[in-house]
N, C-alpha and C. Protein backbone atom coordinates (compact mmCIF):
# COMPACT_ATOMS: atom_id res chain seq x y z
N UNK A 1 -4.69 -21.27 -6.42
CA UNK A 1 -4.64 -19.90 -5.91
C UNK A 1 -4.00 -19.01 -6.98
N UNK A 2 -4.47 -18.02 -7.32
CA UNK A 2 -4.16 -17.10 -8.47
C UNK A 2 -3.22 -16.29 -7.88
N UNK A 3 -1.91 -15.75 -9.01
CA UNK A 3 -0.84 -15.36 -8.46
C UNK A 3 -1.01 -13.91 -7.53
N UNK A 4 -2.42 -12.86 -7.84
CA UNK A 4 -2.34 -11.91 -6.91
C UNK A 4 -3.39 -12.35 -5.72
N UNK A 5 -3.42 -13.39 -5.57
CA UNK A 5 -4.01 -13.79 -3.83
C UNK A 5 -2.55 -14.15 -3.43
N UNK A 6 -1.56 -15.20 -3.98
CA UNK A 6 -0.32 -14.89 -3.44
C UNK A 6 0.16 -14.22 -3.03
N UNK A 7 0.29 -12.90 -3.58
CA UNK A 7 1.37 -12.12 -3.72
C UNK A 7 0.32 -10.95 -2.32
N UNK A 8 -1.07 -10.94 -2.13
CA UNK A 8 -1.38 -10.35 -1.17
C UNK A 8 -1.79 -10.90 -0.37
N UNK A 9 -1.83 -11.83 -0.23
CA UNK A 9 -1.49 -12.64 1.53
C UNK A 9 0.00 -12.38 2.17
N UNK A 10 1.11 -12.45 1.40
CA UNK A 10 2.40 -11.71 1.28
C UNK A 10 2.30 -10.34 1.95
N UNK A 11 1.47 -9.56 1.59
CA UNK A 11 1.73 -7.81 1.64
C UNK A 11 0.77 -8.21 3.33
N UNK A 12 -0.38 -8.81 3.38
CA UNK A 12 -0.77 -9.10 4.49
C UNK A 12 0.34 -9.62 5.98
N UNK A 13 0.59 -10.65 5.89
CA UNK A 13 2.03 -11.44 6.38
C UNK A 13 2.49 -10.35 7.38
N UNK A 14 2.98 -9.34 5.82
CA UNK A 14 4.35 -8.44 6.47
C UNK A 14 3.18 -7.56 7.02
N UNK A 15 2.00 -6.74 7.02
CA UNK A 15 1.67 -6.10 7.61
C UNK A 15 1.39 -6.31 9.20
N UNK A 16 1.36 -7.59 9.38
CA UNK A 16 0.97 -8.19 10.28
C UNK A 16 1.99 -8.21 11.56
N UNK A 17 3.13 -8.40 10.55
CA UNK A 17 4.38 -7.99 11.75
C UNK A 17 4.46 -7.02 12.68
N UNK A 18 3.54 -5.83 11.97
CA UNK A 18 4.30 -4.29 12.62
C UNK A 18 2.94 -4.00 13.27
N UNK A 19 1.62 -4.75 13.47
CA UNK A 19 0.82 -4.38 14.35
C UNK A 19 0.81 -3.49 15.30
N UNK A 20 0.38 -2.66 15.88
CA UNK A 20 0.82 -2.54 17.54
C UNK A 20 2.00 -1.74 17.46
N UNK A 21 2.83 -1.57 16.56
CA UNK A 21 3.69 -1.15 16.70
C UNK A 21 4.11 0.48 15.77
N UNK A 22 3.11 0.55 14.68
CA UNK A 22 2.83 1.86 14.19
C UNK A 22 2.32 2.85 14.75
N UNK A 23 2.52 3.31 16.24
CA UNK A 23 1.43 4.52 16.64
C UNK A 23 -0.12 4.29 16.16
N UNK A 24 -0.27 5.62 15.48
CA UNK A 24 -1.68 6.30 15.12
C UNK A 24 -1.70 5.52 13.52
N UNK A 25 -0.57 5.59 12.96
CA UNK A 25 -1.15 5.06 11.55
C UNK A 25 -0.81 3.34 11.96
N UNK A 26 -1.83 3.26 10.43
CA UNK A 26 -2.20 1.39 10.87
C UNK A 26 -0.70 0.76 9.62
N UNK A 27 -1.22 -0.40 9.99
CA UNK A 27 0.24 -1.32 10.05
C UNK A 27 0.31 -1.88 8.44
N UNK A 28 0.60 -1.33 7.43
CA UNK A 28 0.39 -1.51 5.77
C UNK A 28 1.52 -2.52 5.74
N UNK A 29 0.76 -3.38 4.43
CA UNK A 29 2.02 -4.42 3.94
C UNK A 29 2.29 -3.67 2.45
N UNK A 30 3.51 -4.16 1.27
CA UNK A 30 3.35 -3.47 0.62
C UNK A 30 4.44 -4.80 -0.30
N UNK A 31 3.98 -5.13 -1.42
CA UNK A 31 4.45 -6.47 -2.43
C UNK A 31 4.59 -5.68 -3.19
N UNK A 32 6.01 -5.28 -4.05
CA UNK A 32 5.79 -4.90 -5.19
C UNK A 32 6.60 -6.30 -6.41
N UNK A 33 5.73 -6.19 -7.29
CA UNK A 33 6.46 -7.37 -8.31
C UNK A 33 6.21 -7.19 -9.89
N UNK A 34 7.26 -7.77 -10.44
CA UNK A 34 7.73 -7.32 -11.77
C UNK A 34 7.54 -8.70 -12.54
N UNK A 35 7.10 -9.02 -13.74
CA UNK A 35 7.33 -10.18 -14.14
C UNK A 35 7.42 -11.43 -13.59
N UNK A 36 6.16 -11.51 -12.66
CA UNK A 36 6.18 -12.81 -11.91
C UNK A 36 7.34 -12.52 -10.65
N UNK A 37 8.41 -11.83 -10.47
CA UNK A 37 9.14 -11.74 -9.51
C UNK A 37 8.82 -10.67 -8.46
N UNK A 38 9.30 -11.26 -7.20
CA UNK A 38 8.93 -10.21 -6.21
C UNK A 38 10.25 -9.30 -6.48
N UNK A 39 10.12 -7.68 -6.58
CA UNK A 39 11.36 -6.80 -6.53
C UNK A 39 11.52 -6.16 -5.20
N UNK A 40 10.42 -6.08 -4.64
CA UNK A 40 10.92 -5.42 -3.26
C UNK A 40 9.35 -5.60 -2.10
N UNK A 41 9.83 -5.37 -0.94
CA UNK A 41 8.94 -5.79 -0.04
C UNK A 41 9.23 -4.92 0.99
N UNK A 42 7.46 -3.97 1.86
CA UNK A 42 8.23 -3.47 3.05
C UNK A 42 7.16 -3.45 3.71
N UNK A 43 7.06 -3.42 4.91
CA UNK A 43 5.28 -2.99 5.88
C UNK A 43 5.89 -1.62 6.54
N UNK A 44 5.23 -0.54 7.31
CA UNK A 44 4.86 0.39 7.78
C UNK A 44 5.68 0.51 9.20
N UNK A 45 6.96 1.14 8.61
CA UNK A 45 8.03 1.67 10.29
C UNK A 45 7.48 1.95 11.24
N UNK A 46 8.26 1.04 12.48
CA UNK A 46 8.16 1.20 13.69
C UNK A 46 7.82 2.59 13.80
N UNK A 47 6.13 3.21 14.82
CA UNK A 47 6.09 4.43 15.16
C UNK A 47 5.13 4.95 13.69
N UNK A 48 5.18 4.36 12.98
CA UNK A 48 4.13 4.84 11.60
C UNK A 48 5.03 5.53 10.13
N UNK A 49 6.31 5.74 10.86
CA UNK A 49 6.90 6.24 9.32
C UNK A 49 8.18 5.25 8.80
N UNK A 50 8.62 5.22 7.70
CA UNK A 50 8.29 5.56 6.45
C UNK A 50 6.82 4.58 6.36
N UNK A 51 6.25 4.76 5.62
CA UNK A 51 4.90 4.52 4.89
C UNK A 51 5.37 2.72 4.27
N UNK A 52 4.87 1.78 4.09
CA UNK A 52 5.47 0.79 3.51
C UNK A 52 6.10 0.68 2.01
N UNK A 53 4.77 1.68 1.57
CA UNK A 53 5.00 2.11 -0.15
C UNK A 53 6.35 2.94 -0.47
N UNK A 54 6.64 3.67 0.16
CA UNK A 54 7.53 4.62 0.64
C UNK A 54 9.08 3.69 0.10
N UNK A 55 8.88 2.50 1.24
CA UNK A 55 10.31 2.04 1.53
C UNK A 55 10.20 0.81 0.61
N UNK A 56 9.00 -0.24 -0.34
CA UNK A 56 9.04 -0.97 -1.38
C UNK A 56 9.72 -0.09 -2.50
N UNK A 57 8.98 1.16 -3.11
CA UNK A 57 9.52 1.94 -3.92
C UNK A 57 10.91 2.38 -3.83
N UNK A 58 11.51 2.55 -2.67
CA UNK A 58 12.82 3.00 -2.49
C UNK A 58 13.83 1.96 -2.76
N UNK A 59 13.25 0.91 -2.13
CA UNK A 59 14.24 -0.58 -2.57
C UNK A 59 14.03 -1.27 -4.11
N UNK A 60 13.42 -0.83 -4.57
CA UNK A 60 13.13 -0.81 -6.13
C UNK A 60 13.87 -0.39 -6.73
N UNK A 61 13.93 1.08 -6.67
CA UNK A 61 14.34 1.65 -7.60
C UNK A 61 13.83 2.22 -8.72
N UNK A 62 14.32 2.31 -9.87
CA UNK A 62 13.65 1.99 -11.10
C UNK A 62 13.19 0.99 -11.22
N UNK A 63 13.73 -0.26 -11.09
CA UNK A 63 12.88 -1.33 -11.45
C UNK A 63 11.33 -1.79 -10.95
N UNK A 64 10.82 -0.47 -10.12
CA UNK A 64 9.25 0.06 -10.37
C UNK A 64 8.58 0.02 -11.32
N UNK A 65 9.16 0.51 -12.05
CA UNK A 65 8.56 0.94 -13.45
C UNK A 65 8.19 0.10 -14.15
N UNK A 66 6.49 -0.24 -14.42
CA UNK A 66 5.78 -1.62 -14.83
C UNK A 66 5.66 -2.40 -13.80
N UNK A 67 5.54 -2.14 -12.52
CA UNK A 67 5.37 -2.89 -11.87
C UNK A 67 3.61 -3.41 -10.86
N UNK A 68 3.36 -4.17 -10.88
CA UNK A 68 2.29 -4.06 -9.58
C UNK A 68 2.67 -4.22 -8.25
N UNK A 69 1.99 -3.65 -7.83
CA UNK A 69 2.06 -2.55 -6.09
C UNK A 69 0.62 -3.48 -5.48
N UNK A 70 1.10 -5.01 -4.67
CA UNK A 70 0.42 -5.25 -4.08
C UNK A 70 -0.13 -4.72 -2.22
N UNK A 71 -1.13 -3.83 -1.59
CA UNK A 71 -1.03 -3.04 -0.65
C UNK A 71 -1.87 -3.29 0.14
N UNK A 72 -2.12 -3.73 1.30
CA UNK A 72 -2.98 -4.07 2.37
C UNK A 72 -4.23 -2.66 2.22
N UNK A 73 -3.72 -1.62 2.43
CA UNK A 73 -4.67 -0.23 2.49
C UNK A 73 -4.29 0.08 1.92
N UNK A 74 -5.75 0.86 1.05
CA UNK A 74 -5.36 2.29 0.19
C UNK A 74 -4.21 3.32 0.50
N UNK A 75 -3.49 3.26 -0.71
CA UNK A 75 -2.52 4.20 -0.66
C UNK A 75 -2.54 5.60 -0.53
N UNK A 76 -1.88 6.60 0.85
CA UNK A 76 -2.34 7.97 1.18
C UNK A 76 -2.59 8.74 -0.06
N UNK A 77 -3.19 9.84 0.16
CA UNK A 77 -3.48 10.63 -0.91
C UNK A 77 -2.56 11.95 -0.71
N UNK A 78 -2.58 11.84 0.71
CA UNK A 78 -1.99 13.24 1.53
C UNK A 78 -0.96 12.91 2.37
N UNK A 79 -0.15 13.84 2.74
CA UNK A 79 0.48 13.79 4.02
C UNK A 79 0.39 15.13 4.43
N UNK A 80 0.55 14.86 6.03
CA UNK A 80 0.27 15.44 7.29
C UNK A 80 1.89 16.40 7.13
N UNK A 81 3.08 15.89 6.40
CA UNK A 81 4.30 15.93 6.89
C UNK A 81 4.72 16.99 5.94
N UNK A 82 3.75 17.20 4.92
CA UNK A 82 4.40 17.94 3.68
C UNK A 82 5.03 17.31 2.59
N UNK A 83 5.81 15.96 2.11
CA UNK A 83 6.19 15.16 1.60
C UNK A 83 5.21 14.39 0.67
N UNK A 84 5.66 14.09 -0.21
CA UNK A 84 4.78 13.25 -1.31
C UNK A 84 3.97 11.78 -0.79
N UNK A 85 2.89 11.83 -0.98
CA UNK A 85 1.74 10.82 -0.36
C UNK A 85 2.40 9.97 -1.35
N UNK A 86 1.54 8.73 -0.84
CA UNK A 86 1.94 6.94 -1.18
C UNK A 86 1.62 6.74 -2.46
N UNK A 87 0.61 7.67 -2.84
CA UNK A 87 -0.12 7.52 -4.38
C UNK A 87 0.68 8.26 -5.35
N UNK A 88 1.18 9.39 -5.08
CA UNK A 88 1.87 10.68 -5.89
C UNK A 88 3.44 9.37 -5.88
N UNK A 89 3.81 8.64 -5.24
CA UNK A 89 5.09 8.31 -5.16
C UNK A 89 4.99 6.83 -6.29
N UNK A 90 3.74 6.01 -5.80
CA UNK A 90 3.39 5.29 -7.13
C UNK A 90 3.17 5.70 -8.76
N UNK A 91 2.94 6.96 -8.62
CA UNK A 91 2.61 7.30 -10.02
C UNK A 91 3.78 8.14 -10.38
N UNK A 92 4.69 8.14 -9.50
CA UNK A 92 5.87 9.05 -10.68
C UNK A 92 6.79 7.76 -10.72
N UNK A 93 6.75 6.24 -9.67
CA UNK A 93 7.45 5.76 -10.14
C UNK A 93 7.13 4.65 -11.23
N UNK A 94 6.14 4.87 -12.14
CA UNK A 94 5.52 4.40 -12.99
C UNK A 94 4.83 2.88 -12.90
N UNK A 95 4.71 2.47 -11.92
CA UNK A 95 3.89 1.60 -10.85
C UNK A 95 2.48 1.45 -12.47
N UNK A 96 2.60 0.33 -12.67
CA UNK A 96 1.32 0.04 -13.66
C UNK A 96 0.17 -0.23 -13.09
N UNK A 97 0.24 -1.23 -12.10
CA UNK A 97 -0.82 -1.06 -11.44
C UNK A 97 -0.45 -1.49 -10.19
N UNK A 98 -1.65 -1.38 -9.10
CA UNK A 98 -2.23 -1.85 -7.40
C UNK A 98 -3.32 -2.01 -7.68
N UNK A 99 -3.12 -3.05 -6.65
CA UNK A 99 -4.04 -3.78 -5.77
C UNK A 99 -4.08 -3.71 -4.56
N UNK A 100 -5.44 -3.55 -3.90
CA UNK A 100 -5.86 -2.76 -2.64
C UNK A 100 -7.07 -3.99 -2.01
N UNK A 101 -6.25 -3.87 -0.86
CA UNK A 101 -7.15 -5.33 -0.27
C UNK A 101 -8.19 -4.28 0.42
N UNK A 102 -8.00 -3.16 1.53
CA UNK A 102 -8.96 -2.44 1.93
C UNK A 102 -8.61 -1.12 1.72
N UNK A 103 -10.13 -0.27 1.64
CA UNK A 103 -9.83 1.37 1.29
C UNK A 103 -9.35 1.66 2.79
N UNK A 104 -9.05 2.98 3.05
CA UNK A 104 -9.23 3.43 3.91
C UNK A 104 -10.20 4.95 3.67
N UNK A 105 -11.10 4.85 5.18
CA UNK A 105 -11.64 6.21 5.11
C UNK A 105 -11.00 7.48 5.87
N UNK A 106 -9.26 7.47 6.20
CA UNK A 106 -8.93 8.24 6.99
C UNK A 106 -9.34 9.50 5.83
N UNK A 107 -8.93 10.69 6.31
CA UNK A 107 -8.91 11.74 5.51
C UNK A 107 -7.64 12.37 4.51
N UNK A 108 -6.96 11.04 5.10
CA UNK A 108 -5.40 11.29 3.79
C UNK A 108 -5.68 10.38 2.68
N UNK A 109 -6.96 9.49 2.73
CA UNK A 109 -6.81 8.49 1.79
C UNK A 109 -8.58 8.51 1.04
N UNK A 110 -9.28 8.14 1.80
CA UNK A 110 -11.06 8.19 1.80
C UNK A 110 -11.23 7.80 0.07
N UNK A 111 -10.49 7.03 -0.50
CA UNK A 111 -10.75 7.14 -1.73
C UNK A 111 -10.15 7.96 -2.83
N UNK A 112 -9.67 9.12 -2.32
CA UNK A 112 -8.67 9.92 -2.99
C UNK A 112 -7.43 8.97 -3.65
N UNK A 113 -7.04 8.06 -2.48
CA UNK A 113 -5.73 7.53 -2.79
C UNK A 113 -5.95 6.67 -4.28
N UNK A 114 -7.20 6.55 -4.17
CA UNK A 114 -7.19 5.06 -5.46
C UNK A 114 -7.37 5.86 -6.39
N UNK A 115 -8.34 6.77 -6.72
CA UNK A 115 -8.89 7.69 -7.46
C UNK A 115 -7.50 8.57 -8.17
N UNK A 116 -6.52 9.02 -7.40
CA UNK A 116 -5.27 9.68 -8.06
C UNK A 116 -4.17 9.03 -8.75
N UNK A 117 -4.42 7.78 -8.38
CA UNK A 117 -4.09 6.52 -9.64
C UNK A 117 -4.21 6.50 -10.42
N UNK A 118 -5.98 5.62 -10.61
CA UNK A 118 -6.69 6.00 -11.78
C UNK A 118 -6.34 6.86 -12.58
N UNK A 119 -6.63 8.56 -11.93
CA UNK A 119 -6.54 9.30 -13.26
C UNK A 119 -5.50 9.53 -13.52
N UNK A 120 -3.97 8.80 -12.99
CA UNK A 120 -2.43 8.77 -13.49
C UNK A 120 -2.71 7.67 -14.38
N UNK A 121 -3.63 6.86 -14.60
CA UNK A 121 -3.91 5.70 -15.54
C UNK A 121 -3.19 4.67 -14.91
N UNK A 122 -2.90 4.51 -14.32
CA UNK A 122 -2.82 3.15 -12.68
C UNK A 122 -4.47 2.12 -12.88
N UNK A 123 -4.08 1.23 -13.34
CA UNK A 123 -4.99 0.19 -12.86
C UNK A 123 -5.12 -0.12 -11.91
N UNK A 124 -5.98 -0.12 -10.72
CA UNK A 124 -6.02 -0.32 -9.76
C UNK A 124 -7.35 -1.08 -9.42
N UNK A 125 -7.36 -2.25 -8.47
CA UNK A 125 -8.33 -3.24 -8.54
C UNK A 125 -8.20 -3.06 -6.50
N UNK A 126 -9.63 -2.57 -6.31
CA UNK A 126 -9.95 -2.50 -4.58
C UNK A 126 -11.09 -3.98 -4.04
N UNK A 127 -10.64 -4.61 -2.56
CA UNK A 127 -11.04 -5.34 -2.39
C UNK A 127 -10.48 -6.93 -2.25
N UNK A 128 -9.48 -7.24 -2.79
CA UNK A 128 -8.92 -8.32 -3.10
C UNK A 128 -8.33 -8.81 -1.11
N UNK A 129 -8.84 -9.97 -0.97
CA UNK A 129 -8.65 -10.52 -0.04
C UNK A 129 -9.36 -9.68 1.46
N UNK A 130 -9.69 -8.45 1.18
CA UNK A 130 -10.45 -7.59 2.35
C UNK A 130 -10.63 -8.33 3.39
N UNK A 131 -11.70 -9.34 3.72
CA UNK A 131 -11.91 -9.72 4.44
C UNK A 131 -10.69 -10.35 5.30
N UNK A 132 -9.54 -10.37 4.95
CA UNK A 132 -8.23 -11.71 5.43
C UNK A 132 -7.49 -10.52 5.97
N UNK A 133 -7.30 -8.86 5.27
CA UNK A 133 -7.31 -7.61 5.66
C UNK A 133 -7.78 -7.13 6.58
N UNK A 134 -8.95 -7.22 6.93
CA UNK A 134 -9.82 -6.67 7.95
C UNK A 134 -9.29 -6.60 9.03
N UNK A 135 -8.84 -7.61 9.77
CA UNK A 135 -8.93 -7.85 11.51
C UNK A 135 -7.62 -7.13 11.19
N UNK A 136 -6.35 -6.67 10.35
CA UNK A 136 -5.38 -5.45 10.92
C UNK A 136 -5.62 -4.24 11.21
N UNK A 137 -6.94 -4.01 10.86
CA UNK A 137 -7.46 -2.80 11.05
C UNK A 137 -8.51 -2.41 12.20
N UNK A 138 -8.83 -3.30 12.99
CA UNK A 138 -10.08 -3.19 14.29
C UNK A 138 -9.77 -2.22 14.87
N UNK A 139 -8.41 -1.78 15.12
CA UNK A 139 -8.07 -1.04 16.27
C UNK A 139 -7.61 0.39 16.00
N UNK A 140 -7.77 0.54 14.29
CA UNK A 140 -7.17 1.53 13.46
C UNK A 140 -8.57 2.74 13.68
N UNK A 141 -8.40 3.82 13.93
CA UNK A 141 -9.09 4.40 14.05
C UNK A 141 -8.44 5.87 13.24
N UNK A 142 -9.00 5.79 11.90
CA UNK A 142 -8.58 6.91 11.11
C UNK A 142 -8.96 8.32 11.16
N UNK A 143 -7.78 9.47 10.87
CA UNK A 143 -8.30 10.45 11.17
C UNK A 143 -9.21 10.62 10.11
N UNK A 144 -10.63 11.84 10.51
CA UNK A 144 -11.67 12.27 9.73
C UNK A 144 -11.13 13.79 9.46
């Protein structure tokens, strides 16, 4: 098993915990790791906030920086709240790359999220494990 199917069955795991239990937004896992080491780990607060990316990045720190951002769903592009989306928060904390097991098509993310990576020069690789992803999302019904 190659070390980023590890490391996102991991971000899966924890998403899995908070099912059911995020409101309206769906239940994100979020692996971030540095040199073979995991630096921080979070899934998606009770009720839908903080964001998982949100609270991996916060328990980081700097030691973000160069890191990969393993993430169940595409990271927001937007927020509803006024506050810096999941993607804007990866790319200032110099996050090298993510990995994205599924997009999302809500309208905070639809591709935007991966795409504002990219052109921060974020490597970002979509798809990885999706299918093992999938069933957290049946019941997710994103806004359009």
């Amino acid at each position: 098993m190659s070390d980023d199917v590890h490391y996102m069955r991991r971000a899966i795991a924890l998403a899995r915990t908070k099912v059911g239990l995020t409101g309206e937004n769906p239940s994100v896992g979020c692996v971030l790791v540095k040199d073979g080491q995991v630096i921080a780990e979070a899934a998606t607060g009770e009720g839908g906030r903080p964001h998982a990316e949100e609270q991996a990045l916060a328990m980081a720190g700097a030691a973000a920086a160069g890191s990969t951002a393993f993430v169940t769903l595409e990271p927001c592009a937007a927020r509803s709240g006024g506050t810096a989306s999941c993607s804007e928060r990866l790319v200032q904390a110099g996050v090298a790359r993510v990995v994205i097991a599924s997009e999302d098509a809500s309208v905070f993310a639809a591709g935007h999220g991966a795409k504002r990576l990219q052109n921060a020069g974020i490597d970002v690789t979509t798809g990885l494990l999706a299918d093992e992803a999938a069933p957290l999302y049946v019941s997710y019904r994103p806004a359009k």
